[in-house]
Protein backbone atom coordinates (compact mmCIF):
# COMPACT_ATOMS: atom_id res chain seq x y z
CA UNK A 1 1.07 10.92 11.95
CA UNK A 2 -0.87 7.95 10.93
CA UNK A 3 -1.72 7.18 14.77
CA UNK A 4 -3.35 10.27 14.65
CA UNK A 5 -5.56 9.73 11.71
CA UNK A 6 -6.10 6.41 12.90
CA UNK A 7 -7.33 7.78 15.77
CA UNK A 8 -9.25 10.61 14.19
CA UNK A 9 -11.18 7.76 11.84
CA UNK A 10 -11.91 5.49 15.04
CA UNK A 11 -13.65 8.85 16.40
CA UNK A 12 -15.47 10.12 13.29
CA UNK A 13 -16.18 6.68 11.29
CA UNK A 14 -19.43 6.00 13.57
CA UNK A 15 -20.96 9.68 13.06
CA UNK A 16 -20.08 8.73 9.21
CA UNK A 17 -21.92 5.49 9.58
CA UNK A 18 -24.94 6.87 10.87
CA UNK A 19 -25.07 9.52 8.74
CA UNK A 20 -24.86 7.38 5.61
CA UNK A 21 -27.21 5.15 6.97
CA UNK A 22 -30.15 8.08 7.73
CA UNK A 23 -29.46 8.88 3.85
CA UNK A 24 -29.71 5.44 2.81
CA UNK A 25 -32.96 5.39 4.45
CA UNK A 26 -33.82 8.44 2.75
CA UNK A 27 -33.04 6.91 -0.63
CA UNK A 28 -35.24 3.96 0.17
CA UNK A 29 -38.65 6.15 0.15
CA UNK A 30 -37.69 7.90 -3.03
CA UNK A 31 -37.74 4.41 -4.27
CA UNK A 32 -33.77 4.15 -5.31
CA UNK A 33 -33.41 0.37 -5.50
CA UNK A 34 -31.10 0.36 -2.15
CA UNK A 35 -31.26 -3.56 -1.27
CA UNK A 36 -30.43 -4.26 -5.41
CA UNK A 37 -27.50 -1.94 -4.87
CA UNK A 38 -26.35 -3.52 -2.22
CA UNK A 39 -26.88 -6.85 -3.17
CA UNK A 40 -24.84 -6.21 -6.49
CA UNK A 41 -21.82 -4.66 -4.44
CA UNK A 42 -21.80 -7.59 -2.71
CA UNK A 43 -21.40 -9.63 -5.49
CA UNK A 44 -18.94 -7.49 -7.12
CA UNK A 45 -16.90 -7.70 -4.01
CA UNK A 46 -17.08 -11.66 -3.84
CA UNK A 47 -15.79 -11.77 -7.70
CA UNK A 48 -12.57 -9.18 -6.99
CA UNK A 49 -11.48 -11.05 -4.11
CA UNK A 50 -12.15 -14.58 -6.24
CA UNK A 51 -10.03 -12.02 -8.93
CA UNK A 52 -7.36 -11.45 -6.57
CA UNK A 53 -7.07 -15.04 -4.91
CA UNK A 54 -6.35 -16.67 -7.69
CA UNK A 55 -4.33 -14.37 -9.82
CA UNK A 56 -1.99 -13.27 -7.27
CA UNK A 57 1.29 -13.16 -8.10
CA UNK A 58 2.77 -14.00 -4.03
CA UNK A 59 2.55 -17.56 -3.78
CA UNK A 60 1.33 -18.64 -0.18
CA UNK A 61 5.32 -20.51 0.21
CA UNK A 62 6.45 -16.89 0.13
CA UNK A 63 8.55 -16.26 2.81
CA UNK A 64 8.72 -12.56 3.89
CA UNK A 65 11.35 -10.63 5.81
CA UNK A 66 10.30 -7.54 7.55
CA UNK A 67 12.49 -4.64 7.35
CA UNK A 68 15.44 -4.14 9.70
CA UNK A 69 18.44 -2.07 11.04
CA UNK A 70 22.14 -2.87 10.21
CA UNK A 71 24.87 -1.02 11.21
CA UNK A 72 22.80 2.10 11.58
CA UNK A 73 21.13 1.67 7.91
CA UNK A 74 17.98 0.60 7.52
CA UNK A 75 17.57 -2.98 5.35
CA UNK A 76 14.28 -3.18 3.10
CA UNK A 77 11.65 -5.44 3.62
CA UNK A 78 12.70 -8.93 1.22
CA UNK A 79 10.08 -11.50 -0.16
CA UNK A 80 11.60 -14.72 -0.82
């Protein structure tokens, strides 16, 4: 199922693209400050991932196990 709508995004994501950009353009000559929007979610987005480097709560010596079969039961994923 999530091939599919993996698939299904890959298709649709550049008619998306376009269309949000045509209506960004649009926004532009009704004088909506579109490059100060954009500049402050870019800054927004530097300061969560800053957020999230630092106050993580994995450390980068984490080792992780992926999930497995046993027996015929399935064995969780582990972080250790």
């Amino acid at each position: 199922m999530i091939k599919k709508i993996i698939l299904l995004l890959a298709i649709v994501s550049p008619f998306l693209g376009y269309y949000f950009t045509v209506y960004l353009l649009k926004l532009e000559k009704k004088k909506v400050p579109v490059l100060k929007l954009s500049i402050a979610s870019v800054i927004f987005l530097i300061l969560i991932l800053i957020f999230f480097r630092y106050f993580s709560h994995i450390s980068p010596d984490t080792k992780y196990f992926p999930p497995k079969v046993k027996d015929g039961k399935i064995i969780p994923a582990k972080n250790e």
